[in-house]
PDB file of N, CA and C in Angstrom:
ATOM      1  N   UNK A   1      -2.223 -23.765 -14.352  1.00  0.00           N
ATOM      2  CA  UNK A   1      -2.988 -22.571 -14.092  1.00  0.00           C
ATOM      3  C   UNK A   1      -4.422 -22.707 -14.594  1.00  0.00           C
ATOM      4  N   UNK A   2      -4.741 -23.419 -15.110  1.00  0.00           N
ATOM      5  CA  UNK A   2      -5.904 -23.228 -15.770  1.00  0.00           C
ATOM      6  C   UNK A   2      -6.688 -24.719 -15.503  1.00  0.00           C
ATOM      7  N   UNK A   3      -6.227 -25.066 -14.718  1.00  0.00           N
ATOM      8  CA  UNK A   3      -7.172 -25.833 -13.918  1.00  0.00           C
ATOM      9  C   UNK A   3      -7.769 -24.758 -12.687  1.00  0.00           C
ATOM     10  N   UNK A   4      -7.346 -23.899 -12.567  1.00  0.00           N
ATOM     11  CA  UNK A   4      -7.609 -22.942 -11.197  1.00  0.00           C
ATOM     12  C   UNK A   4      -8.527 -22.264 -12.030  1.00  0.00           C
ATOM     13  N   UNK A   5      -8.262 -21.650 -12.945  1.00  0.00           N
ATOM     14  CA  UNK A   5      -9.298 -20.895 -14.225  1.00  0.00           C
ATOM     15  C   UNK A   5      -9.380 -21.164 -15.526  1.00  0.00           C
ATOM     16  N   UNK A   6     -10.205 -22.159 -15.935  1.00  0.00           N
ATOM     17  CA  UNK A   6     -10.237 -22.466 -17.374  1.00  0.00           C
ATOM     18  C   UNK A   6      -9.789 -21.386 -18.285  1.00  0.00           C
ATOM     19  N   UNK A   7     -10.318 -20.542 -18.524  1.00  0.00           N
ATOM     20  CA  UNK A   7     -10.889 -19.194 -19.236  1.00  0.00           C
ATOM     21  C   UNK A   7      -9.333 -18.436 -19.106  1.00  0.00           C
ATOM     22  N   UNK A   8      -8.653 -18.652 -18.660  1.00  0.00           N
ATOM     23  CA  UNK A   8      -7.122 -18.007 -18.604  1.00  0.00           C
ATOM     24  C   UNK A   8      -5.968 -18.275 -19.318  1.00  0.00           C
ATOM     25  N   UNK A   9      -5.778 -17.601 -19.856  1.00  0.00           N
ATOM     26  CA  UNK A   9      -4.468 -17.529 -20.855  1.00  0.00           C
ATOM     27  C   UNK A   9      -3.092 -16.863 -20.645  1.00  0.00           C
ATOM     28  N   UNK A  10      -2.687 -18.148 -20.166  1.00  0.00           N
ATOM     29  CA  UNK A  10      -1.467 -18.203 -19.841  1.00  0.00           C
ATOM     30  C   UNK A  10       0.119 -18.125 -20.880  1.00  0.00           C
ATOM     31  N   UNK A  11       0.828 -16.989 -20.804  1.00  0.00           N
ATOM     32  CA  UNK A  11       1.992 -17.416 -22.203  1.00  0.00           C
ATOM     33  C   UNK A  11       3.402 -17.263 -21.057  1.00  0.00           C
ATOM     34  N   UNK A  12       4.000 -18.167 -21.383  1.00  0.00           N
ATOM     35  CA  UNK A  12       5.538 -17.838 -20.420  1.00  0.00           C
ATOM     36  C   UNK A  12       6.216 -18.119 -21.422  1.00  0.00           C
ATOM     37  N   UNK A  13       7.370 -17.265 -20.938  1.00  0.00           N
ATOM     38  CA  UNK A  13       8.584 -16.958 -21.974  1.00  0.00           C
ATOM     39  C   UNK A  13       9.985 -17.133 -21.273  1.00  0.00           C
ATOM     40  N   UNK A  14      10.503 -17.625 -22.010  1.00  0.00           N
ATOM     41  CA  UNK A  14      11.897 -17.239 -21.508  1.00  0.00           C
ATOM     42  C   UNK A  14      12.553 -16.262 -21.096  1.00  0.00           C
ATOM     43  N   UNK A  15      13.080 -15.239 -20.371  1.00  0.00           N
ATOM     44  CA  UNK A  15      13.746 -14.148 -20.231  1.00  0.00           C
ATOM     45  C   UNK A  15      14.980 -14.011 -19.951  1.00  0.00           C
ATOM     46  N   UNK A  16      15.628 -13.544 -21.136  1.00  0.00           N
ATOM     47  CA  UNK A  16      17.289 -13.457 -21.856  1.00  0.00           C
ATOM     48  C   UNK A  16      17.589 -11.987 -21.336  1.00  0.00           C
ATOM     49  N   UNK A  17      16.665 -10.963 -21.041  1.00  0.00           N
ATOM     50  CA  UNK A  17      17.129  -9.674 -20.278  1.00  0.00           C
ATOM     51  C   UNK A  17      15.988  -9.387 -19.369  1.00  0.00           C
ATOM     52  N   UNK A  18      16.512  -7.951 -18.775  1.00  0.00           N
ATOM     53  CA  UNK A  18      15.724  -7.890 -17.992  1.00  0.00           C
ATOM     54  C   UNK A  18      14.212  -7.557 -18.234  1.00  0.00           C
ATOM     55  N   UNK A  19      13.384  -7.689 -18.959  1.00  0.00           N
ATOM     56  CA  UNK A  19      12.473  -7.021 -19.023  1.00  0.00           C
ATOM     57  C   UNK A  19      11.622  -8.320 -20.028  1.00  0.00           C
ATOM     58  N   UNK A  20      12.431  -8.775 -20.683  1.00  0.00           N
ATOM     59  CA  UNK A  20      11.624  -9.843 -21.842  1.00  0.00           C
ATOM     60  C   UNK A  20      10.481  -9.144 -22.704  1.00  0.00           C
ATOM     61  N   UNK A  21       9.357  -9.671 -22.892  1.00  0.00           N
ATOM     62  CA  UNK A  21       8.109  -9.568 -23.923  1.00  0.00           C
ATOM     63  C   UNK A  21       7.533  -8.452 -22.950  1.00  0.00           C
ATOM     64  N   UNK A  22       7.871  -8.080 -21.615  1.00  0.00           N
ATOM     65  CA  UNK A  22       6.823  -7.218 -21.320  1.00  0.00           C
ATOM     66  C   UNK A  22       6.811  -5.645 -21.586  1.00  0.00           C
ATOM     67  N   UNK A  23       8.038  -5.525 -22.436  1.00  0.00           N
ATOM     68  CA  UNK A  23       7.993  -4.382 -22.688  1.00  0.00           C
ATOM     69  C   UNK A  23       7.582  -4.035 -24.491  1.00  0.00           C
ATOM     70  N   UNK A  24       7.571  -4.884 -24.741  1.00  0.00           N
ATOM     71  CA  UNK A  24       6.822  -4.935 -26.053  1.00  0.00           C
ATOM     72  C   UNK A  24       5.297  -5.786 -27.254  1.00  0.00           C
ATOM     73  N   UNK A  25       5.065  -6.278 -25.735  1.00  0.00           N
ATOM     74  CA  UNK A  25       4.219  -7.195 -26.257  1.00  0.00           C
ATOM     75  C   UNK A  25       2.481  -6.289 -26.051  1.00  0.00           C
ATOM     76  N   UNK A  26       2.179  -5.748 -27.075  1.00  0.00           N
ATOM     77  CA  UNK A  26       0.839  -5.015 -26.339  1.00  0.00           C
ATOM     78  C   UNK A  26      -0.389  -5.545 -26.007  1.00  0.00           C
ATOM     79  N   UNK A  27      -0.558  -7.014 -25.952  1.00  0.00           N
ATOM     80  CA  UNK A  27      -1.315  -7.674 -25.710  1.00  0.00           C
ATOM     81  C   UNK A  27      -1.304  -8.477 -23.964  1.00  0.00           C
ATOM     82  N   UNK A  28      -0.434  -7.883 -23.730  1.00  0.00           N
ATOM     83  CA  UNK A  28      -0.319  -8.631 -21.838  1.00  0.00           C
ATOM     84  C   UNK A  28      -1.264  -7.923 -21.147  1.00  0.00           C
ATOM     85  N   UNK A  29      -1.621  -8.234 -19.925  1.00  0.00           N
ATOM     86  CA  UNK A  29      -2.441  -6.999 -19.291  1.00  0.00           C
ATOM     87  C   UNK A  29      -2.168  -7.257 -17.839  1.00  0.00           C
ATOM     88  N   UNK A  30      -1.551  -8.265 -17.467  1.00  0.00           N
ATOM     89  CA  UNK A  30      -0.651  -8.089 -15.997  1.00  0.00           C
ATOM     90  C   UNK A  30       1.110  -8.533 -16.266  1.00  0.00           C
ATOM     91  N   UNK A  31       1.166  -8.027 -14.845  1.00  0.00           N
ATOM     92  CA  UNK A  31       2.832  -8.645 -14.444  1.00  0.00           C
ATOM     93  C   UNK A  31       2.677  -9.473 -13.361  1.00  0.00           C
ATOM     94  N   UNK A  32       3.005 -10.438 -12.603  1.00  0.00           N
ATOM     95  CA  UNK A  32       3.057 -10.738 -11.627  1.00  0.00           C
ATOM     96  C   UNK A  32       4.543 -10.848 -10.725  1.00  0.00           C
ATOM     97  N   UNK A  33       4.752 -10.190 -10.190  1.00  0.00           N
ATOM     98  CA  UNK A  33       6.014  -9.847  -9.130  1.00  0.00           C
ATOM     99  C   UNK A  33       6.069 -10.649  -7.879  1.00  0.00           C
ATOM    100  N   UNK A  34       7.391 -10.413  -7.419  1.00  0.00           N
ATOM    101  CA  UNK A  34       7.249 -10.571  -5.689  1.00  0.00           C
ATOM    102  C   UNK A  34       7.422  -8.986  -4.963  1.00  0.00           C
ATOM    103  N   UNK A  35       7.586  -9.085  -3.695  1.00  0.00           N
ATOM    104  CA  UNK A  35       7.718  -8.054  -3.132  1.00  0.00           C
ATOM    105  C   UNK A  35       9.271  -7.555  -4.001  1.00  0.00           C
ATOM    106  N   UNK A  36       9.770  -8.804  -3.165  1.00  0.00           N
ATOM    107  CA  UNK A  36      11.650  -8.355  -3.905  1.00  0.00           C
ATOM    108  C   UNK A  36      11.901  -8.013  -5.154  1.00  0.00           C
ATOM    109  N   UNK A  37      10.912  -8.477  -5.942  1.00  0.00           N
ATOM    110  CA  UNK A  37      10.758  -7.931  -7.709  1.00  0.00           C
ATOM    111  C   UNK A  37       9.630  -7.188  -8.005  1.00  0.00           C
ATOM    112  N   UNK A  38       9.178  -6.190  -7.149  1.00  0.00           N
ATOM    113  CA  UNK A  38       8.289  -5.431  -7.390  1.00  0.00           C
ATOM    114  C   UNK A  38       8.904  -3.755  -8.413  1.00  0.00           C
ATOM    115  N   UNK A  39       9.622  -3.756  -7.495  1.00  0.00           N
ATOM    116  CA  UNK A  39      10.546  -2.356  -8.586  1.00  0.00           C
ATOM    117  C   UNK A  39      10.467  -2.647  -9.719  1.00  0.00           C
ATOM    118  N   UNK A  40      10.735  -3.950 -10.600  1.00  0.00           N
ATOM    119  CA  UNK A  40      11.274  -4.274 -11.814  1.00  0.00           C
ATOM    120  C   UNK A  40      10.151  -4.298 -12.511  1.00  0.00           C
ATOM    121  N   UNK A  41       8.787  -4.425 -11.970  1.00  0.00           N
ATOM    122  CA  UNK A  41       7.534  -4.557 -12.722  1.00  0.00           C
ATOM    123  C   UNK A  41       6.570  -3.164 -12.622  1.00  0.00           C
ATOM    124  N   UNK A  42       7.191  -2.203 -11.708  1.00  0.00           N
ATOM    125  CA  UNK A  42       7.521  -1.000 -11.838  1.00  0.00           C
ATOM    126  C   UNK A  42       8.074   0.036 -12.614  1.00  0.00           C
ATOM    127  N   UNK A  43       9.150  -0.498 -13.600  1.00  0.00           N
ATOM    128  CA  UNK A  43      10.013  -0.266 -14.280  1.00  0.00           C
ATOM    129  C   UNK A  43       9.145  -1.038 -15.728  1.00  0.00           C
ATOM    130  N   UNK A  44       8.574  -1.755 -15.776  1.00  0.00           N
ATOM    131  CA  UNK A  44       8.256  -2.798 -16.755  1.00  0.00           C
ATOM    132  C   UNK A  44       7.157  -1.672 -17.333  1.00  0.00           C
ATOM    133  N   UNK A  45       6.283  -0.713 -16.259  1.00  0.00           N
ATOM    134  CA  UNK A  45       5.212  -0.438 -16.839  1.00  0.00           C
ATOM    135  C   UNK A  45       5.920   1.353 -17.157  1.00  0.00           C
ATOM    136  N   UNK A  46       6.996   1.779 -16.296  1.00  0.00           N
ATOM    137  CA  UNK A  46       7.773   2.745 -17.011  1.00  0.00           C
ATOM    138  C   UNK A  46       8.575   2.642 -18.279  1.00  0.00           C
ATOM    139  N   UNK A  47       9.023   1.599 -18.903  1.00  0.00           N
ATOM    140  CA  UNK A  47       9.275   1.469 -19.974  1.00  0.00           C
ATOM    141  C   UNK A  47       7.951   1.442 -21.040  1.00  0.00           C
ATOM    142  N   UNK A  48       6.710   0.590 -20.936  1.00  0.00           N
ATOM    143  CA  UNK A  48       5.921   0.791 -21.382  1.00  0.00           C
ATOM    144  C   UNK A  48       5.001   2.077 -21.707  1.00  0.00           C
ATOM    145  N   UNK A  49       5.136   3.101 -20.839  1.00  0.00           N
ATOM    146  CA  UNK A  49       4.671   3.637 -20.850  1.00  0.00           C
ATOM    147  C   UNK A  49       5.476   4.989 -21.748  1.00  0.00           C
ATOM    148  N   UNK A  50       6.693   4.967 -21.737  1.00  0.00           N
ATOM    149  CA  UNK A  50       7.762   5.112 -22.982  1.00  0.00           C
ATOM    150  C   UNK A  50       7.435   4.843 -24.125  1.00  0.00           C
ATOM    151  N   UNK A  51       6.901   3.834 -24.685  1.00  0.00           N
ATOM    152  CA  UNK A  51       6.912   3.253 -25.935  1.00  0.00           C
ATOM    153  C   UNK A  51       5.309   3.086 -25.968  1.00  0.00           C
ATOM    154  N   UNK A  52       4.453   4.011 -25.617  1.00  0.00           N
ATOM    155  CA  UNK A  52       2.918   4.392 -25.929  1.00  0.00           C
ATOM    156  C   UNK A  52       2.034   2.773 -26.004  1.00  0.00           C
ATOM    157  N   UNK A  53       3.016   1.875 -24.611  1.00  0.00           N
ATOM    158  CA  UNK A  53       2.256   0.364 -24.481  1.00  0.00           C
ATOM    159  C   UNK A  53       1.110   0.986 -22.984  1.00  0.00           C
ATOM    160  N   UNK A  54       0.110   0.568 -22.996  1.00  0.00           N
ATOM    161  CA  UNK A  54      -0.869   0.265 -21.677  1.00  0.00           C
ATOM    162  C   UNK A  54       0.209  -0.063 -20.488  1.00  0.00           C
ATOM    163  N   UNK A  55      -0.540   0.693 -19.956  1.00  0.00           N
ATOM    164  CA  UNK A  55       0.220  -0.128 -18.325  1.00  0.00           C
ATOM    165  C   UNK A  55      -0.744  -1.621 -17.657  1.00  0.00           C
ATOM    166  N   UNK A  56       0.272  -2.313 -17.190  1.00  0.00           N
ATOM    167  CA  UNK A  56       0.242  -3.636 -17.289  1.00  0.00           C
ATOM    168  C   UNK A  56       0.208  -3.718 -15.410  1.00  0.00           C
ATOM    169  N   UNK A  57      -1.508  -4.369 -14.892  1.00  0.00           N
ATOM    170  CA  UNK A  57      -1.638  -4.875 -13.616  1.00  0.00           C
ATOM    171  C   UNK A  57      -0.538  -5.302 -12.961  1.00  0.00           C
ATOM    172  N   UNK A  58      -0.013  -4.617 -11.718  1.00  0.00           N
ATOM    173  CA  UNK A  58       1.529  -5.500 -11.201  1.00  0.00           C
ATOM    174  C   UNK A  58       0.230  -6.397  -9.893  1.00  0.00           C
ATOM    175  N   UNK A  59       0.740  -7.481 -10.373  1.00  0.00           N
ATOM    176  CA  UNK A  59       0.327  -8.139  -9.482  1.00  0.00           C
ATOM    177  C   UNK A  59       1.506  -8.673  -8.136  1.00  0.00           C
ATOM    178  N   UNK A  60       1.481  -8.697  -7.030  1.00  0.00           N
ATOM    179  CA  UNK A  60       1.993  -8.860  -6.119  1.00  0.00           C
ATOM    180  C   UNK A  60       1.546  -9.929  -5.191  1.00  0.00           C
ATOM    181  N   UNK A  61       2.827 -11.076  -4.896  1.00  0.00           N
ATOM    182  CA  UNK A  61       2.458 -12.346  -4.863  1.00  0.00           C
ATOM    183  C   UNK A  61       3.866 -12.579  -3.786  1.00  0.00           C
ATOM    184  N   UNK A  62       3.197 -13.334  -2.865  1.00  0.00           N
ATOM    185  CA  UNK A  62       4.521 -13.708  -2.162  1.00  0.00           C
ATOM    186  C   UNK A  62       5.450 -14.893  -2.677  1.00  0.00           C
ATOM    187  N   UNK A  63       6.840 -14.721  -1.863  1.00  0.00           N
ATOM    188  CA  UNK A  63       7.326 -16.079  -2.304  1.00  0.00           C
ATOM    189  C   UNK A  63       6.873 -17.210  -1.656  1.00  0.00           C
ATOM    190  N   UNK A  64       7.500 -18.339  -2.362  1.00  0.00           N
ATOM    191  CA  UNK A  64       6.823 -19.903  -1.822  1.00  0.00           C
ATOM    192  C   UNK A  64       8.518 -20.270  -1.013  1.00  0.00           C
ATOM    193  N   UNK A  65       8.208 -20.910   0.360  1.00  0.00           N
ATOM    194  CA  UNK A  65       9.285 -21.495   0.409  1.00  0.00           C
ATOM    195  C   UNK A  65      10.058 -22.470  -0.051  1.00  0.00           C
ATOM    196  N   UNK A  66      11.268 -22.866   0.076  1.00  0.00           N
ATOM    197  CA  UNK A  66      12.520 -23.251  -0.981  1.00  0.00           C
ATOM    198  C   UNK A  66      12.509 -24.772  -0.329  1.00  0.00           C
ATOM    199  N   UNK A  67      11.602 -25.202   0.112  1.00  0.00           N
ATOM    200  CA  UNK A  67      11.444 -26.656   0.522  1.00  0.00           C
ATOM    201  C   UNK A  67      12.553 -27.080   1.932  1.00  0.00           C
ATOM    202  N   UNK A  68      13.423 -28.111   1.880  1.00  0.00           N
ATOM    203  CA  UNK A  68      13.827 -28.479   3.122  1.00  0.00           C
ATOM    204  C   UNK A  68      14.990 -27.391   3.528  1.00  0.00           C
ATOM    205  N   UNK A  69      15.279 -26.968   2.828  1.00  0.00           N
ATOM    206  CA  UNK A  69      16.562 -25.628   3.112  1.00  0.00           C
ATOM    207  C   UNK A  69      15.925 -24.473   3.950  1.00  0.00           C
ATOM    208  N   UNK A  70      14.561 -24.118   3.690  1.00  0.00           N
ATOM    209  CA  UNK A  70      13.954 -23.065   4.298  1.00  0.00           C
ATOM    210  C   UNK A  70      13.909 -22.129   3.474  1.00  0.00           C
ATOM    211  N   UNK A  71      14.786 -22.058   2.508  1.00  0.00           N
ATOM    212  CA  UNK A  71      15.171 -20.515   1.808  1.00  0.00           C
ATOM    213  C   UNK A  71      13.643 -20.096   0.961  1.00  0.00           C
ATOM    214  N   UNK A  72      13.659 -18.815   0.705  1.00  0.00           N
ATOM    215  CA  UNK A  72      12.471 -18.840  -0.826  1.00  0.00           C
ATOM    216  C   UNK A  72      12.625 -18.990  -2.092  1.00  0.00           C
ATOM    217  N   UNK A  73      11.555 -19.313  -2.748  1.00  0.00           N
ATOM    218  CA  UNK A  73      12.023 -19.906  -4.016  1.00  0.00           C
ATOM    219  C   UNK A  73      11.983 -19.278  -5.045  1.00  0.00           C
ATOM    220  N   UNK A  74      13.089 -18.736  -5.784  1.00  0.00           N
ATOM    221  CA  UNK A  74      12.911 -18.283  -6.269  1.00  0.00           C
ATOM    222  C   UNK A  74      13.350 -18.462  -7.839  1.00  0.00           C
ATOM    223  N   UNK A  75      13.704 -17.617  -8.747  1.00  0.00           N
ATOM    224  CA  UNK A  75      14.475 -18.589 -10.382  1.00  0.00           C
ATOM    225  C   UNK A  75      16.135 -18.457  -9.599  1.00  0.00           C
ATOM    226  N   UNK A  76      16.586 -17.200  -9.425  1.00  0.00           N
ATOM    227  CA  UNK A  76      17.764 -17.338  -9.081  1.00  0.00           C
ATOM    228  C   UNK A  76      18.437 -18.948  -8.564  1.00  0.00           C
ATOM    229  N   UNK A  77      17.347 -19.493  -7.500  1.00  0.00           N
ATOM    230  CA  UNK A  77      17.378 -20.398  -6.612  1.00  0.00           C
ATOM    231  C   UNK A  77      17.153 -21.708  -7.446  1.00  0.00           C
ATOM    232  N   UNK A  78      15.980 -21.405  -8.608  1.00  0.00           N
ATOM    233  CA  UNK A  78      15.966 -22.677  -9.405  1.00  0.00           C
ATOM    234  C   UNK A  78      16.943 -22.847 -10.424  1.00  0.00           C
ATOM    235  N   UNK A  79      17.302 -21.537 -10.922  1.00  0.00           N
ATOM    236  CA  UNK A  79      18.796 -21.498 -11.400  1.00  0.00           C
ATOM    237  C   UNK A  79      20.038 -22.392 -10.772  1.00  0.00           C
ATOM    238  N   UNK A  80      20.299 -21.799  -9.818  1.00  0.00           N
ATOM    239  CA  UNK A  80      21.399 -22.600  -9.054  1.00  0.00           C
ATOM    240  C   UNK A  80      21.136 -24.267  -8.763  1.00  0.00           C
ATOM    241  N   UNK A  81      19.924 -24.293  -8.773  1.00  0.00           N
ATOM    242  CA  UNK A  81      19.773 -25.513  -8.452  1.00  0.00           C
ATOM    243  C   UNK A  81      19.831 -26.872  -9.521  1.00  0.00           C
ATOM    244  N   UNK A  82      19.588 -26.154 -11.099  1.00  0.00           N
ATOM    245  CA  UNK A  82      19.298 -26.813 -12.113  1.00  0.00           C
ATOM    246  C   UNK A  82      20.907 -26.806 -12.836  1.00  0.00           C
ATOM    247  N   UNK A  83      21.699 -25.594 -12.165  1.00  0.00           N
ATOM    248  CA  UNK A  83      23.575 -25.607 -12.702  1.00  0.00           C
ATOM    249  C   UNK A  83      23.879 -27.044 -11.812  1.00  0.00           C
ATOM    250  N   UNK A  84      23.182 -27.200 -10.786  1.00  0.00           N
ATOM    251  CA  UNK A  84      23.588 -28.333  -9.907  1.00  0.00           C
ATOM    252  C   UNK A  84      23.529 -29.631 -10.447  1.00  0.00           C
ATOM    253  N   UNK A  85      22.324 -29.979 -10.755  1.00  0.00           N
ATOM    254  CA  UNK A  85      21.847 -30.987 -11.370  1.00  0.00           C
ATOM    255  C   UNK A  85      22.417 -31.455 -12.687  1.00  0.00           C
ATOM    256  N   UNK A  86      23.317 -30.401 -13.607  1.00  0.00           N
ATOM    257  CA  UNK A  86      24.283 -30.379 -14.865  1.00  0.00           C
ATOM    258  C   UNK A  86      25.582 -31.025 -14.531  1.00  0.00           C
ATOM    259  N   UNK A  87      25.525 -29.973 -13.391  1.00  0.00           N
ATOM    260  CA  UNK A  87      27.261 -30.108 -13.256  1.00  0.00           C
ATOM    261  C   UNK A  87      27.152 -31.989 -12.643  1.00  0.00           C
ATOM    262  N   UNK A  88      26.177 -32.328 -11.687  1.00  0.00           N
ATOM    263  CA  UNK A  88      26.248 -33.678 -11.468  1.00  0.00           C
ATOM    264  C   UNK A  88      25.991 -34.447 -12.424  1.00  0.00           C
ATOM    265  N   UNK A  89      25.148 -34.243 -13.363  1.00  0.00           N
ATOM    266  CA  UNK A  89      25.266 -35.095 -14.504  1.00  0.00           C
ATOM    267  C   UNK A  89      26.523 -35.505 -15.506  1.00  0.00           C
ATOM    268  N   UNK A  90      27.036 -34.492 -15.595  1.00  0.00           N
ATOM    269  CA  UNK A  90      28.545 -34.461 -16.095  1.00  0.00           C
ATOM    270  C   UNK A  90      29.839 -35.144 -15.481  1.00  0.00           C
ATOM    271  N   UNK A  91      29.748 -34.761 -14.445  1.00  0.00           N
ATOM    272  CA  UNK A  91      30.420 -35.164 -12.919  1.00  0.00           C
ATOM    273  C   UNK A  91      30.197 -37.197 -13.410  1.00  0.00           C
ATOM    274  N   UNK A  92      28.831 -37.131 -13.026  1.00  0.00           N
ATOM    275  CA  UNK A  92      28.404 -39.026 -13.124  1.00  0.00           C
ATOM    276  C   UNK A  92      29.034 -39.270 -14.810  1.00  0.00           C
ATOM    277  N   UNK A  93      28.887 -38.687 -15.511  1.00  0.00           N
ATOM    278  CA  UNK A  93      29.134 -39.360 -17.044  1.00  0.00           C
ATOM    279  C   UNK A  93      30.400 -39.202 -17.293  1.00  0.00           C
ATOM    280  N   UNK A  94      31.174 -38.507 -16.771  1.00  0.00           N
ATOM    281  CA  UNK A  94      32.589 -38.447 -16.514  1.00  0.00           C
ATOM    282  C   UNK A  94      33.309 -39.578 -15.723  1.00  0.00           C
ATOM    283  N   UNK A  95      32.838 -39.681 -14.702  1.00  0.00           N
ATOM    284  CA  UNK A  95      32.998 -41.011 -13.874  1.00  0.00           C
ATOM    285  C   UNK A  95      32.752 -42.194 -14.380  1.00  0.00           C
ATOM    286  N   UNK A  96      31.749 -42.370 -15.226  1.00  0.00           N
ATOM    287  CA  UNK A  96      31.235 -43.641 -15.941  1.00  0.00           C
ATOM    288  C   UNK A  96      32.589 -43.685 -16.966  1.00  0.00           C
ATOM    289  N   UNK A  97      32.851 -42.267 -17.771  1.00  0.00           N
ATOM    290  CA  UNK A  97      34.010 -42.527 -19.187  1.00  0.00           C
ATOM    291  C   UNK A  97      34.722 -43.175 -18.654  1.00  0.00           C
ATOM    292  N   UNK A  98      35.398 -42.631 -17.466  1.00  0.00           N
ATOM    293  CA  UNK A  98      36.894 -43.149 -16.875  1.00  0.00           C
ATOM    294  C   UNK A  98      36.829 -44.370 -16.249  1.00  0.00           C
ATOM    295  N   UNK A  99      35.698 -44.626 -15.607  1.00  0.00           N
ATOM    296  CA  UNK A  99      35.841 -46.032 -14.807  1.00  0.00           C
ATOM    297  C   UNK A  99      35.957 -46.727 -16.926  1.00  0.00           C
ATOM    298  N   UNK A 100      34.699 -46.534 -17.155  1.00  0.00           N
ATOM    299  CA  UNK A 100      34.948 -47.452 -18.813  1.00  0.00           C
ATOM    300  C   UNK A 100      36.240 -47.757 -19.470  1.00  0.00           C
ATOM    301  N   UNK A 101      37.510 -46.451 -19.566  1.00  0.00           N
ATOM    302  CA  UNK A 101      39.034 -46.723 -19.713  1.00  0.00           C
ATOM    303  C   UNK A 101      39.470 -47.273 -19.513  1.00  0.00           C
ATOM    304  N   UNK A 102      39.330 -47.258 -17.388  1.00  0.00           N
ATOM    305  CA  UNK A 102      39.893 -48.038 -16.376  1.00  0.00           C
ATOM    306  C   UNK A 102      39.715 -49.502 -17.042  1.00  0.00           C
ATOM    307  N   UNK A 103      38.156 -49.973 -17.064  1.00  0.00           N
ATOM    308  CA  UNK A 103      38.074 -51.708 -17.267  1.00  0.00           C
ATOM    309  C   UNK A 103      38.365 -52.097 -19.016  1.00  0.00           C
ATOM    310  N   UNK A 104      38.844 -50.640 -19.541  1.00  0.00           N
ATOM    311  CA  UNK A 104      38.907 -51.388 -20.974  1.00  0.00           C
ATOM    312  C   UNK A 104      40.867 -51.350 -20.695  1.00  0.00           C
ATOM    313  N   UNK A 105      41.443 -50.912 -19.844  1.00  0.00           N
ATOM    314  CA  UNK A 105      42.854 -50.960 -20.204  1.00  0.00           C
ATOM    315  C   UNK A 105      43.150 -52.047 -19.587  1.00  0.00           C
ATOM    316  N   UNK A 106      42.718 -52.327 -18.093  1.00  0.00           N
ATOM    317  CA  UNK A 106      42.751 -53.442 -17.300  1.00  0.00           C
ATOM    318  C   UNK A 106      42.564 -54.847 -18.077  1.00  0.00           C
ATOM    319  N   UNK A 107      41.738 -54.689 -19.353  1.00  0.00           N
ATOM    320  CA  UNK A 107      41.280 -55.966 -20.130  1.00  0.00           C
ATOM    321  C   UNK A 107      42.408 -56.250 -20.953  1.00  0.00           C
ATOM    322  N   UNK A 108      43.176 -55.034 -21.682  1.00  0.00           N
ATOM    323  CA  UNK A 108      44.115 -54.997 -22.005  1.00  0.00           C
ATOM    324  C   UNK A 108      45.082 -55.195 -21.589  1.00  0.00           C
ATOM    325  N   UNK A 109      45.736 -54.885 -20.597  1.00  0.00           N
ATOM    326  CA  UNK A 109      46.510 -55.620 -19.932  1.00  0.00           C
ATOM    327  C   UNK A 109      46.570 -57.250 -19.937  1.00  0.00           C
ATOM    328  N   UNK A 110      45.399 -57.621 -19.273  1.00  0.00           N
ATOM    329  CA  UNK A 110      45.160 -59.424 -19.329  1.00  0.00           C
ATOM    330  C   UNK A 110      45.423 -59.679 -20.583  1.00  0.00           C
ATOM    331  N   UNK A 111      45.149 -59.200 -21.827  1.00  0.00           N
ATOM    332  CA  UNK A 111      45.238 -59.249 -22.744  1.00  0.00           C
ATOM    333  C   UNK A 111      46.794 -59.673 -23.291  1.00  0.00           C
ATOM    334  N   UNK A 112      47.763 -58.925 -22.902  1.00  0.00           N
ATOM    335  CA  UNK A 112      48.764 -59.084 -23.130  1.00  0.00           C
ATOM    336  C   UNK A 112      50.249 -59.978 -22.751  1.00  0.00           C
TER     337      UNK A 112
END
């Protein structure tokens, strides 16, 4: 981001619920949404506005498409996609244990 604007200060956070740092952090001064998550940054500046925080620029931004699938991209989508990439890693290192058994019992065998 800040090759696009030096001068910009950027903080990302993790978000464990729905709302994260933006409902308590009084130093933010936008949100950036999609259309499909526009309510929630809606809600972001109704909670804030609960707890005597500034209301916070919703910025509104389209999605990017989801590459060769077509779909849009979204976390849900990078979510699913990164459970993918686990579960195959596990999947391959699982395969590696057992083939490893396989050629250590097989040795054993000759062995005997």
């Amino acid at each position: 981001m800040q090759f696009i604007k030096s001068e910009l200060i950027v903080q990302v956070e993790p978000i464990t619920d729905p709302f994260g740092p933006s409902i308590v952090d009084d130093k933010l001064d936008a949100i950036v949404v999609s259309k499909e998550t526009l309510a929630g940054g809606l809600s972001v500046n109704e909670v804030r506005a609960k707890k005597g925080l500034p209301q916070l620029k919703v910025e509104v931004v389209d999605l990017l498409a989801g590459g060769s699938s077509g779909g849009k991209l979204s976390s849900s989508a990078l979510r699913l996609l990164e459970s993918r990439r686990k579960l195959e890693e596990t999947t391959d290192q699982n395969n590696c244990d057992q083939n490893s058994h396989q050629i250590g019992a097989a040795a054993s065998r000759r062995l005997h």
